[in-house]
PDB file of N, CA and C in Angstrom:
ATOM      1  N   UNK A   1      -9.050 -24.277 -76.935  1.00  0.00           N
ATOM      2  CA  UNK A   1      -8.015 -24.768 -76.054  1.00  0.00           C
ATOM      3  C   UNK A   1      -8.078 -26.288 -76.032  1.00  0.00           C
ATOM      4  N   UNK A   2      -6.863 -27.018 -76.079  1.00  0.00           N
ATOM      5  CA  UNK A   2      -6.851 -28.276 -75.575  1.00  0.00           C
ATOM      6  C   UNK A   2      -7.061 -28.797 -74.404  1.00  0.00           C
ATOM      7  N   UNK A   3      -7.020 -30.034 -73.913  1.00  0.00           N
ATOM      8  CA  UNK A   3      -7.773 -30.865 -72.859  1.00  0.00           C
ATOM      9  C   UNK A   3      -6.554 -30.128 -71.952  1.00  0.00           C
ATOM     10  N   UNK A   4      -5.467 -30.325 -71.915  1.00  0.00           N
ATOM     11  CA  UNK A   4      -4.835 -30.112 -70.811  1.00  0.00           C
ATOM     12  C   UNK A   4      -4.569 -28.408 -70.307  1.00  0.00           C
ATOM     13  N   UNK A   5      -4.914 -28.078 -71.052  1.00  0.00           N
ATOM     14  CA  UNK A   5      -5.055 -26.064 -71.280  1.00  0.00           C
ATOM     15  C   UNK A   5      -6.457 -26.167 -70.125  1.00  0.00           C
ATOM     16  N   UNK A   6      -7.317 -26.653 -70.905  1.00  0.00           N
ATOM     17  CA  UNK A   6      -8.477 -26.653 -69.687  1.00  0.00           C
ATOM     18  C   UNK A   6      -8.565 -27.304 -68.412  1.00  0.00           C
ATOM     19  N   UNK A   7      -7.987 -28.184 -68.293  1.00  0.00           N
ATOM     20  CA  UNK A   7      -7.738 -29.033 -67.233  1.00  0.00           C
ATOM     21  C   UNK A   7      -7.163 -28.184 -65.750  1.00  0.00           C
ATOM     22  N   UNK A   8      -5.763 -27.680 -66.479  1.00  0.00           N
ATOM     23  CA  UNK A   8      -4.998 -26.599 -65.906  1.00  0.00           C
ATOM     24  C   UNK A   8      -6.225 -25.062 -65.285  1.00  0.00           C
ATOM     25  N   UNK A   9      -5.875 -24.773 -66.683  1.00  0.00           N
ATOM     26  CA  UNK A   9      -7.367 -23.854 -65.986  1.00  0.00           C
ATOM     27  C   UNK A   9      -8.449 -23.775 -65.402  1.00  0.00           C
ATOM     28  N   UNK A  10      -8.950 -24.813 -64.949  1.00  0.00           N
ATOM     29  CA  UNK A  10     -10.054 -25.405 -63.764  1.00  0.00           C
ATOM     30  C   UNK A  10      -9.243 -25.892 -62.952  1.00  0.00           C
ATOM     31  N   UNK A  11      -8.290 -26.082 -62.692  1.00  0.00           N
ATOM     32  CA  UNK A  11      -7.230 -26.751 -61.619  1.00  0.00           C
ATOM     33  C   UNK A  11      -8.047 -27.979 -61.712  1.00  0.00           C
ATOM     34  N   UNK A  12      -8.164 -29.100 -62.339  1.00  0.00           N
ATOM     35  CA  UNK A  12      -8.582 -30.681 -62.233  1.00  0.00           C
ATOM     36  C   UNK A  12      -7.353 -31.077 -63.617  1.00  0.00           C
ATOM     37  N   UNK A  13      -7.568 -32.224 -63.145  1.00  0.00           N
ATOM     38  CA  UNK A  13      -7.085 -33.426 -64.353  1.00  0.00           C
ATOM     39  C   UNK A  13      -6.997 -33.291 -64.894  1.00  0.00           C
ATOM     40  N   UNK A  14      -6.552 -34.054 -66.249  1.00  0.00           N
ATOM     41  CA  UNK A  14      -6.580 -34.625 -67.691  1.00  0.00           C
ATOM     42  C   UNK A  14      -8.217 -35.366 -67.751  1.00  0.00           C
ATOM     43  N   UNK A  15      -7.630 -36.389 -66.693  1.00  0.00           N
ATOM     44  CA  UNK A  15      -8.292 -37.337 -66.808  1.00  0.00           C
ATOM     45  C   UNK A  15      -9.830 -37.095 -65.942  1.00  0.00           C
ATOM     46  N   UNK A  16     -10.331 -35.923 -65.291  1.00  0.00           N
ATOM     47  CA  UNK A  16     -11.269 -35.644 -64.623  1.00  0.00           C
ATOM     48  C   UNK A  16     -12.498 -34.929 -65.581  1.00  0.00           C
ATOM     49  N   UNK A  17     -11.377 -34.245 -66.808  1.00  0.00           N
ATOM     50  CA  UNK A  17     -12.294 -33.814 -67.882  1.00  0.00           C
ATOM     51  C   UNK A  17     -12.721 -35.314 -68.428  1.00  0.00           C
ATOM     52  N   UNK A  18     -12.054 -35.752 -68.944  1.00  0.00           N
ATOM     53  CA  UNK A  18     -12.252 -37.236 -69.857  1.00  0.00           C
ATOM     54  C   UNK A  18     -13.693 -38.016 -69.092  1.00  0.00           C
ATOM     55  N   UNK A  19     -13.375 -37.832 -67.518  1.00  0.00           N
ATOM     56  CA  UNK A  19     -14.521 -38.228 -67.011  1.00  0.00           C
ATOM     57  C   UNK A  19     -15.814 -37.950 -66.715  1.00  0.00           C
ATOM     58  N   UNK A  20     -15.216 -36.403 -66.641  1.00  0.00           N
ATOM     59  CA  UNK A  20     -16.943 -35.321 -66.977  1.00  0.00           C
ATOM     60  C   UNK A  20     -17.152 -35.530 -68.710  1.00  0.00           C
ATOM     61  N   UNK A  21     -16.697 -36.166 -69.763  1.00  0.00           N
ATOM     62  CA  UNK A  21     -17.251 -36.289 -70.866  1.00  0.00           C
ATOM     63  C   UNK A  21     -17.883 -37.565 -70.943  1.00  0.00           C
ATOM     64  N   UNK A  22     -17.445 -38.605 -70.126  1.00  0.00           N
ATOM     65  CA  UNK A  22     -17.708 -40.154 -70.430  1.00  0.00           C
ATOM     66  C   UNK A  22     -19.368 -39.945 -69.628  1.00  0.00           C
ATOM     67  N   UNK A  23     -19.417 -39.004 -68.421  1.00  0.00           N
ATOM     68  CA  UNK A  23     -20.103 -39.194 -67.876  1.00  0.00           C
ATOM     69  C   UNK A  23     -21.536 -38.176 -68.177  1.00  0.00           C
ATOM     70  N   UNK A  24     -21.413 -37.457 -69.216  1.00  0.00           N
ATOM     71  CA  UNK A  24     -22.040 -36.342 -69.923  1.00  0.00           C
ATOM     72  C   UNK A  24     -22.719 -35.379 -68.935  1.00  0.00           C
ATOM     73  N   UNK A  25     -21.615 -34.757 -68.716  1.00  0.00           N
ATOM     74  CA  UNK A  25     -21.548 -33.267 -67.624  1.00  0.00           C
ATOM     75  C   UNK A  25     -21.113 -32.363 -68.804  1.00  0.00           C
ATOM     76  N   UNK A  26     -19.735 -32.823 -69.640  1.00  0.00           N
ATOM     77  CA  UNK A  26     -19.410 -31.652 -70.572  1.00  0.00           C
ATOM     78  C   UNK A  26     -20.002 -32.355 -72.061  1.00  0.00           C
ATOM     79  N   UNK A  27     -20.253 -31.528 -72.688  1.00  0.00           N
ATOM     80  CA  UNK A  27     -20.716 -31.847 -74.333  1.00  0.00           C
ATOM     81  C   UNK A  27     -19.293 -32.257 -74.978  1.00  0.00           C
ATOM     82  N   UNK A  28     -19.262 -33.361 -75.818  1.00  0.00           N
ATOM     83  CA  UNK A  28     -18.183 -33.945 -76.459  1.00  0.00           C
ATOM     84  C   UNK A  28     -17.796 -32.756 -77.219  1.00  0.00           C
ATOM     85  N   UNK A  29     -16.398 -32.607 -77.220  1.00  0.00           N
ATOM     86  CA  UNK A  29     -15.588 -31.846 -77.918  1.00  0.00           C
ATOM     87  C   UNK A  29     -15.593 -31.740 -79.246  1.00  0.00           C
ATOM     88  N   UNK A  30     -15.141 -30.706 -79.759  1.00  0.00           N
ATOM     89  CA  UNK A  30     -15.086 -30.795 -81.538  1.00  0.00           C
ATOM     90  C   UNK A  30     -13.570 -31.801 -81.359  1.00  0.00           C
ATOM     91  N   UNK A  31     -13.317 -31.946 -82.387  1.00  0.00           N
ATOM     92  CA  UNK A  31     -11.565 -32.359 -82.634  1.00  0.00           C
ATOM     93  C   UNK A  31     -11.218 -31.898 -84.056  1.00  0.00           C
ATOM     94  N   UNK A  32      -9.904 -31.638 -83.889  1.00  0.00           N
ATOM     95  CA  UNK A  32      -8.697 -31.346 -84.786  1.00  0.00           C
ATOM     96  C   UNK A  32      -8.830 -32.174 -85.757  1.00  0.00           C
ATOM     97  N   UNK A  33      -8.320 -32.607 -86.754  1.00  0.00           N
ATOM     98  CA  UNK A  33      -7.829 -33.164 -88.032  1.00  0.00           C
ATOM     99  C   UNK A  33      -6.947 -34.313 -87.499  1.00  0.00           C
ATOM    100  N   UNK A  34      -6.417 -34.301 -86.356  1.00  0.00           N
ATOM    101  CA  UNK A  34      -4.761 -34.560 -85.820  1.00  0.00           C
ATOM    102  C   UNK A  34      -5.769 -35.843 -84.812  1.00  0.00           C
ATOM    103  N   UNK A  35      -7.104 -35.020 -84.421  1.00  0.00           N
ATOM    104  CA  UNK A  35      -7.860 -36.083 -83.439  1.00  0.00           C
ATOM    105  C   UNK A  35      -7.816 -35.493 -81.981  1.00  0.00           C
ATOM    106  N   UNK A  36      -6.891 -34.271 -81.601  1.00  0.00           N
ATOM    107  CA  UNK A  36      -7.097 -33.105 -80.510  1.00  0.00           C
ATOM    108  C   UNK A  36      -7.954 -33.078 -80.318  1.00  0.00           C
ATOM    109  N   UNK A  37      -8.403 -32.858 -78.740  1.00  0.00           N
ATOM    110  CA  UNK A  37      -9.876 -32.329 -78.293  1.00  0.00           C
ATOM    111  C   UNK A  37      -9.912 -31.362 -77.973  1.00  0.00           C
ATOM    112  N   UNK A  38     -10.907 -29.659 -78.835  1.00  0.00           N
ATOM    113  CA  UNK A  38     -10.940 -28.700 -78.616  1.00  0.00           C
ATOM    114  C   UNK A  38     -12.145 -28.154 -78.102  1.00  0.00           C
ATOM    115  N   UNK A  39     -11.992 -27.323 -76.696  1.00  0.00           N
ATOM    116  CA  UNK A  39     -13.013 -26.602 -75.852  1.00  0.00           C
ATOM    117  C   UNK A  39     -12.771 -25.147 -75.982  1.00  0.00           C
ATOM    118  N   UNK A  40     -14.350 -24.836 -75.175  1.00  0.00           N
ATOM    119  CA  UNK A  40     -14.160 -23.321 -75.177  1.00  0.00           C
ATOM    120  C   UNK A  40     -14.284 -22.824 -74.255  1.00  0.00           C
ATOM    121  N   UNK A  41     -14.607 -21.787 -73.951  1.00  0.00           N
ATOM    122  CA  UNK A  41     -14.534 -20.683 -72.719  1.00  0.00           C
ATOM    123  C   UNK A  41     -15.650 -21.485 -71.899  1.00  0.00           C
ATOM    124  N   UNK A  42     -16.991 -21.848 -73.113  1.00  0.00           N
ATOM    125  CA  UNK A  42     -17.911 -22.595 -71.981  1.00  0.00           C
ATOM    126  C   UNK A  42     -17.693 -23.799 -71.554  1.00  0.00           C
ATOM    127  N   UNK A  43     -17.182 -24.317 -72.285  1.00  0.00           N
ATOM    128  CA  UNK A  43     -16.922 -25.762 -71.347  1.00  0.00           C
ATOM    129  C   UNK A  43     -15.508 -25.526 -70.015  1.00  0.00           C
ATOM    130  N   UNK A  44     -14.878 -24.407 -70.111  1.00  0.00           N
ATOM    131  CA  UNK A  44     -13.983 -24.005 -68.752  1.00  0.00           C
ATOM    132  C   UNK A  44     -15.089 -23.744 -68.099  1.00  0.00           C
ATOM    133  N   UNK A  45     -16.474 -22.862 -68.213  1.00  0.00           N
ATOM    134  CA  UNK A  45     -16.825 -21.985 -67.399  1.00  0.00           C
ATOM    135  C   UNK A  45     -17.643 -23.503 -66.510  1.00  0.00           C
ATOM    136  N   UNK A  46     -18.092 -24.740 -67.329  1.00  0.00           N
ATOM    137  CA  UNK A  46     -18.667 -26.013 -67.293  1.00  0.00           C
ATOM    138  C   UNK A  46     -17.989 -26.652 -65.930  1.00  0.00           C
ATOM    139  N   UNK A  47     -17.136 -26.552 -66.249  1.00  0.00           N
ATOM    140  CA  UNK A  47     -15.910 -27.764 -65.407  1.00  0.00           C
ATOM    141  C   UNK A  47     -15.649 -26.812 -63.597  1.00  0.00           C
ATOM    142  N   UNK A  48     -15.928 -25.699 -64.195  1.00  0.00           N
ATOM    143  CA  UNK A  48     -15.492 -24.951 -62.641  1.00  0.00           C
ATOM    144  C   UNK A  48     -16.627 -25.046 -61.949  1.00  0.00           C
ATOM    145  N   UNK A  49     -17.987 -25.472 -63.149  1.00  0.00           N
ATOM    146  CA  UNK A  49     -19.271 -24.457 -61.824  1.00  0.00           C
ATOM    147  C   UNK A  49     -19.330 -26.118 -61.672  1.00  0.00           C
ATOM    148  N   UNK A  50     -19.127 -27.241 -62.176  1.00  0.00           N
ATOM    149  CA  UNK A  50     -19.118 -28.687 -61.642  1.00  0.00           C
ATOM    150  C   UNK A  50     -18.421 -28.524 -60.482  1.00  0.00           C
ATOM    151  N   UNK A  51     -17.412 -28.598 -60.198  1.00  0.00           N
ATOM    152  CA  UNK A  51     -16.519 -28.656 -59.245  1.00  0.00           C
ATOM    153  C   UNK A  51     -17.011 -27.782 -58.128  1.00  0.00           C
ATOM    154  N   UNK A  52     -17.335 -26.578 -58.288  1.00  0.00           N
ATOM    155  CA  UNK A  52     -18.184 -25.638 -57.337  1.00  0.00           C
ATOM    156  C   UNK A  52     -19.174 -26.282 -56.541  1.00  0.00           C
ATOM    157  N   UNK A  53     -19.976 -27.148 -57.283  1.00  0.00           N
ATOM    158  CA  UNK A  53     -21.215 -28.204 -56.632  1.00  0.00           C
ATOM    159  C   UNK A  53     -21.025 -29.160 -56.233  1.00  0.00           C
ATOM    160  N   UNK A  54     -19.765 -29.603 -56.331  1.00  0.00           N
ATOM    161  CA  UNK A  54     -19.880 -30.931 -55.796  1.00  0.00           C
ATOM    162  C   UNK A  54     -18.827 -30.582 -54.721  1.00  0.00           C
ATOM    163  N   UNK A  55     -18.147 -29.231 -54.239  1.00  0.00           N
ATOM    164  CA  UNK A  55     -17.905 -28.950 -52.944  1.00  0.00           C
ATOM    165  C   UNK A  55     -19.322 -28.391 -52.119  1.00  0.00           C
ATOM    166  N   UNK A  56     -20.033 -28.474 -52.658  1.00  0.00           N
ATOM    167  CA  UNK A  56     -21.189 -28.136 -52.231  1.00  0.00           C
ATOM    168  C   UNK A  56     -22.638 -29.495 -51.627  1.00  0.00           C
ATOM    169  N   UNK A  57     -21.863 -30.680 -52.148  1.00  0.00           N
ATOM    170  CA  UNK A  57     -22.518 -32.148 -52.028  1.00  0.00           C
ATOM    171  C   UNK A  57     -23.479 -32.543 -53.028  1.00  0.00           C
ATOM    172  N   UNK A  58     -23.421 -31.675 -53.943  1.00  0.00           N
ATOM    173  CA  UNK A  58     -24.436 -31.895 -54.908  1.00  0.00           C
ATOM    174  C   UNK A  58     -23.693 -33.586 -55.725  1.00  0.00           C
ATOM    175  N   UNK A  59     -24.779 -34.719 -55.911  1.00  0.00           N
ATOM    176  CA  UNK A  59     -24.198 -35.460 -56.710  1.00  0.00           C
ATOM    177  C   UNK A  59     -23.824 -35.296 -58.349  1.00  0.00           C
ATOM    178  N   UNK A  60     -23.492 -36.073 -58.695  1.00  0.00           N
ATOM    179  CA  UNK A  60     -23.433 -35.669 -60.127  1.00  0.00           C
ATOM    180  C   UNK A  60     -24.657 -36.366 -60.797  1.00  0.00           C
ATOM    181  N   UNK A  61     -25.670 -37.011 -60.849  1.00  0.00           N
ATOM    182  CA  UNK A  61     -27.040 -36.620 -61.377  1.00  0.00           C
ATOM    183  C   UNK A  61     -27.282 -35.147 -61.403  1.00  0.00           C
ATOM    184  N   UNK A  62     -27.616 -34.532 -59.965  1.00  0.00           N
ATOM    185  CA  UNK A  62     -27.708 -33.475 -59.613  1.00  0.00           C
ATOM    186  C   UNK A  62     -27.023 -32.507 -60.732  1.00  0.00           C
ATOM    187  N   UNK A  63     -25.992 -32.606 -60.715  1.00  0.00           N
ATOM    188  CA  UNK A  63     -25.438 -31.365 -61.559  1.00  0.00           C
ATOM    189  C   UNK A  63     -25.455 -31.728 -62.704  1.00  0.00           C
ATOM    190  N   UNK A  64     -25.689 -32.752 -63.551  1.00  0.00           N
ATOM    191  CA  UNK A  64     -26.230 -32.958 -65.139  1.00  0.00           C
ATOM    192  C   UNK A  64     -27.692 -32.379 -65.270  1.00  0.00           C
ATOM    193  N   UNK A  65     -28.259 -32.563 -64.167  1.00  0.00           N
ATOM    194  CA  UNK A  65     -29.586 -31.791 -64.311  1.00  0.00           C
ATOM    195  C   UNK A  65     -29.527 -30.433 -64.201  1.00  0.00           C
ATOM    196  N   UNK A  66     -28.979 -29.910 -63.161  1.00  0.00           N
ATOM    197  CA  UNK A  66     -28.428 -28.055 -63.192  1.00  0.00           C
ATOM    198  C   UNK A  66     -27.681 -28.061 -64.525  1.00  0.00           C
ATOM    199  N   UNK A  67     -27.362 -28.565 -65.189  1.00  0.00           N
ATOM    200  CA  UNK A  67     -26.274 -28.724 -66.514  1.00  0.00           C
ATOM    201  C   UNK A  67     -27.250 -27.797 -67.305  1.00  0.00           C
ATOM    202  N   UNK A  68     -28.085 -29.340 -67.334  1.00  0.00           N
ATOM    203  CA  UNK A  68     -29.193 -29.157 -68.785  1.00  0.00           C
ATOM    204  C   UNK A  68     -30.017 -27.944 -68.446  1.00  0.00           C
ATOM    205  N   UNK A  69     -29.906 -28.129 -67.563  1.00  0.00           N
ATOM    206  CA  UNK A  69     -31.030 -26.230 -67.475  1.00  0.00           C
ATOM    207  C   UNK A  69     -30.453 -25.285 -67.593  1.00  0.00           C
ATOM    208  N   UNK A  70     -28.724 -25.422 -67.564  1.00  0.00           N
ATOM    209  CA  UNK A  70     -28.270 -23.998 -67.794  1.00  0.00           C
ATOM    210  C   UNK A  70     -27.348 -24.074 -69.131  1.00  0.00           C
ATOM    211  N   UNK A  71     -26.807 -25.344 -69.573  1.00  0.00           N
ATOM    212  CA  UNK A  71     -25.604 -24.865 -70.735  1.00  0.00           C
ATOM    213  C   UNK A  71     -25.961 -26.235 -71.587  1.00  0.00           C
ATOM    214  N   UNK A  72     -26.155 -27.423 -70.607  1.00  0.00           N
ATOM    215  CA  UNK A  72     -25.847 -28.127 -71.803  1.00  0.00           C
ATOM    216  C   UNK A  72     -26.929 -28.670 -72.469  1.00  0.00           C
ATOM    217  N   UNK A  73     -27.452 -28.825 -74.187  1.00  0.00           N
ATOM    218  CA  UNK A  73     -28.328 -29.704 -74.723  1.00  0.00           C
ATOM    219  C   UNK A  73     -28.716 -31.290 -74.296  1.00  0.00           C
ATOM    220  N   UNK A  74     -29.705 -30.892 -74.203  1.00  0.00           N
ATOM    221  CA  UNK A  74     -30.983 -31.987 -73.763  1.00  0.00           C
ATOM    222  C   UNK A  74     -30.206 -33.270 -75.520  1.00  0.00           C
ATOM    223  N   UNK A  75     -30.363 -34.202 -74.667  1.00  0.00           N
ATOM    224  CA  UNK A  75     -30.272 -35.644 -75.773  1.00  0.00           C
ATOM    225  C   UNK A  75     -31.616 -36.026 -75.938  1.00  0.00           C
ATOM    226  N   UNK A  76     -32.002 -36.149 -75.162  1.00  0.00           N
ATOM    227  CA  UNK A  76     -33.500 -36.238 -75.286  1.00  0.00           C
ATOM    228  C   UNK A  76     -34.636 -35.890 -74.588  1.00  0.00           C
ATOM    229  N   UNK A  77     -34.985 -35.101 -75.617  1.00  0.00           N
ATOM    230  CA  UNK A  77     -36.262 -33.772 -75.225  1.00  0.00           C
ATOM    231  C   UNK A  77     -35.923 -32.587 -75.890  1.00  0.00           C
ATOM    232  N   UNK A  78     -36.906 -31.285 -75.471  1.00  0.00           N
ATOM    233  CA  UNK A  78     -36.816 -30.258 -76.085  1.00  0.00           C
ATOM    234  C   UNK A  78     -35.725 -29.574 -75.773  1.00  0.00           C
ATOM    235  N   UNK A  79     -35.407 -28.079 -75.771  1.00  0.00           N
ATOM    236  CA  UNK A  79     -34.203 -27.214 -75.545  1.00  0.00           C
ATOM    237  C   UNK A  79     -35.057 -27.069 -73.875  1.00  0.00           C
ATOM    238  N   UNK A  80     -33.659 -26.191 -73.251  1.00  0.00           N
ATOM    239  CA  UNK A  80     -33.841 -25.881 -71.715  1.00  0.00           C
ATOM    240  C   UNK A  80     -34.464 -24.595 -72.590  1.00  0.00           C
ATOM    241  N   UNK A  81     -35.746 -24.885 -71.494  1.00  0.00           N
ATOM    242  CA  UNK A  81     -36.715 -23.781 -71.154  1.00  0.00           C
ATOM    243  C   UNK A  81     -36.248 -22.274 -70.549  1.00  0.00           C
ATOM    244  N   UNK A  82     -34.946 -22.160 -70.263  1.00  0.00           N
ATOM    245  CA  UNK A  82     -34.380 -21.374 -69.829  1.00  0.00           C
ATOM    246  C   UNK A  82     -33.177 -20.402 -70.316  1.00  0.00           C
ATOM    247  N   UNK A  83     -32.854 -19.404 -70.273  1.00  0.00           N
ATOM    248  CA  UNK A  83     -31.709 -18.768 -70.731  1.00  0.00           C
ATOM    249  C   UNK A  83     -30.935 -18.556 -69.421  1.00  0.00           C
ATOM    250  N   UNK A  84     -29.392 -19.054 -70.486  1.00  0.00           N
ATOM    251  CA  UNK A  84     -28.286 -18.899 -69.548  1.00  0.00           C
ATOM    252  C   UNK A  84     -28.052 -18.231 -68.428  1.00  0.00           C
ATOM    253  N   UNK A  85     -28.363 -18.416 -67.031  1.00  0.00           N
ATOM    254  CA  UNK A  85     -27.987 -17.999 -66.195  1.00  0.00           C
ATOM    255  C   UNK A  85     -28.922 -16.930 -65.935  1.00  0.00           C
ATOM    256  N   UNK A  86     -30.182 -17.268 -66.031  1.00  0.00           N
ATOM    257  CA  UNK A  86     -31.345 -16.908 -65.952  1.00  0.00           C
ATOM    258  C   UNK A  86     -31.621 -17.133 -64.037  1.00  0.00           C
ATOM    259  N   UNK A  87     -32.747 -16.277 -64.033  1.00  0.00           N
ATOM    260  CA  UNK A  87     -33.485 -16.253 -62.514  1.00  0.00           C
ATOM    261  C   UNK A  87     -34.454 -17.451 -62.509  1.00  0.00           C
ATOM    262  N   UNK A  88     -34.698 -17.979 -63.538  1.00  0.00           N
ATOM    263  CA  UNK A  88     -35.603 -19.280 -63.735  1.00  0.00           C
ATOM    264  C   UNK A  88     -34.660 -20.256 -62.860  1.00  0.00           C
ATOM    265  N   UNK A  89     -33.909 -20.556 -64.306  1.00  0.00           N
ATOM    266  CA  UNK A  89     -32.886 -21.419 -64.308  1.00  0.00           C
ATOM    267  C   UNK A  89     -32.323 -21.925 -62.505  1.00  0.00           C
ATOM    268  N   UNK A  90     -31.846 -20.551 -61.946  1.00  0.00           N
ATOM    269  CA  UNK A  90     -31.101 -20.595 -60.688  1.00  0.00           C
ATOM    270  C   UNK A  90     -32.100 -21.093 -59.510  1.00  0.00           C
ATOM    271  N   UNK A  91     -33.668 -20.260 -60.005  1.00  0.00           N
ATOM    272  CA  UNK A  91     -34.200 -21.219 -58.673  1.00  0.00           C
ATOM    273  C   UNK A  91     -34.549 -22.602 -59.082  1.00  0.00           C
ATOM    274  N   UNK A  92     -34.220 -23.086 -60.571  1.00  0.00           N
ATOM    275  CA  UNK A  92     -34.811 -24.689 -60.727  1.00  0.00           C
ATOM    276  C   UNK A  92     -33.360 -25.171 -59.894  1.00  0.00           C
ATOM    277  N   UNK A  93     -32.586 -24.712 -60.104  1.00  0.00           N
ATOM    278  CA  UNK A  93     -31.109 -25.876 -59.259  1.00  0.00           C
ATOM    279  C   UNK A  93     -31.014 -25.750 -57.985  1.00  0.00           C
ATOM    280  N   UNK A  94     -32.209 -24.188 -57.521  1.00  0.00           N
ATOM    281  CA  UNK A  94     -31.933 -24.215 -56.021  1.00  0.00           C
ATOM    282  C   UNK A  94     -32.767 -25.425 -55.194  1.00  0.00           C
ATOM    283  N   UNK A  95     -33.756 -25.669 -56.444  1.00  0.00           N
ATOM    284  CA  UNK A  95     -35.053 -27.041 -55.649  1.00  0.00           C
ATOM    285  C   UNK A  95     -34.149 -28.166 -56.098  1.00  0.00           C
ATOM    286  N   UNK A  96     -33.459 -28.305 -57.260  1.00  0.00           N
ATOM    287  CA  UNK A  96     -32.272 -29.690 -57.226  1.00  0.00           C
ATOM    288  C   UNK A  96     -31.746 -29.365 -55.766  1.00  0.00           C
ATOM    289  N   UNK A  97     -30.944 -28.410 -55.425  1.00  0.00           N
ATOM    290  CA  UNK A  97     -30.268 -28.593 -54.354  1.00  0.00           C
ATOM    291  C   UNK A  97     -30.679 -28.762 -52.873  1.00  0.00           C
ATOM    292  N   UNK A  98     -32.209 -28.339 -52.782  1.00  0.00           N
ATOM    293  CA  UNK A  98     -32.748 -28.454 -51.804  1.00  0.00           C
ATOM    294  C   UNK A  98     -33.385 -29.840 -51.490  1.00  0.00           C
ATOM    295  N   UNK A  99     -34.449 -30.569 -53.166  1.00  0.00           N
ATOM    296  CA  UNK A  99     -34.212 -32.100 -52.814  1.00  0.00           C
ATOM    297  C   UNK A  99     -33.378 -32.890 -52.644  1.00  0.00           C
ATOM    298  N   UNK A 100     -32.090 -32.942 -52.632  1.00  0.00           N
ATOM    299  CA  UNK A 100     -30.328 -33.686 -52.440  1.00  0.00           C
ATOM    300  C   UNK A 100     -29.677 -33.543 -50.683  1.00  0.00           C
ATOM    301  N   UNK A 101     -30.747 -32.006 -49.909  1.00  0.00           N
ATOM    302  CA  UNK A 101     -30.378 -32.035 -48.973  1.00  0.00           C
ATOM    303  C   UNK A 101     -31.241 -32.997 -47.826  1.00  0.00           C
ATOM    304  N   UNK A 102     -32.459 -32.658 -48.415  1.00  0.00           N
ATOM    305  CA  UNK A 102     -33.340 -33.311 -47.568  1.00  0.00           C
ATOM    306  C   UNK A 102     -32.988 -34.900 -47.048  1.00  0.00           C
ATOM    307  N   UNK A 103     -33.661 -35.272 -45.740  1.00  0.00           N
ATOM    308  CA  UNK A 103     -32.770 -36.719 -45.091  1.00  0.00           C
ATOM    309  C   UNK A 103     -33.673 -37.438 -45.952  1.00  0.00           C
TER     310      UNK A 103
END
């Protein structure tokens, strides 16, 4: 799907994806021949559970770190220690979310 196919389908932006890429929440897109930016089911499933957390107050550090533990590749370091949507995984973002609440 293209940027605005996904955009639509997370109910955000054009320009809110563009900013979850600048800001590396979503993994840069493949592109077209033409120079299109093409996503997939995971980067929709990416953009909703963002938006989910940050009605939730999570910052966005915060959720690049829940990222990397659940979908997206590490730039630098090993692979997440975890599988997708794993019981690991969920209580490492529940201690992200619990240090973000603390005063």
């Amino acid at each position: 799907m293209r940027i605005g196919e996904l955009a639509k389908c997370a109910g955000v932006g054009v320009q809110t994806v563009r900013f979850y890429e600048r800001r590396r929440l979503l993994r840069t897109p493949r592109r077209t021949p033409a120079g299109y930016r093409v996503y997939s089911d995971k980067d929709l499933e990416c953009v909703t559970v963002i938006k989910k957390m940050q009605r939730f107050g999570f910052t966005l550090a915060e959720i690049r770190r829940v990222l990397q533990l659940w979908i997206l590749p590490s730039d630098a370091g090993p692979p997440s220690p975890y599988q997708q949507g794993s019981l690991q995984c969920l209580r490492e973002a529940l201690k992200q979310g619990r240090k973000s609440s603390k005063p």
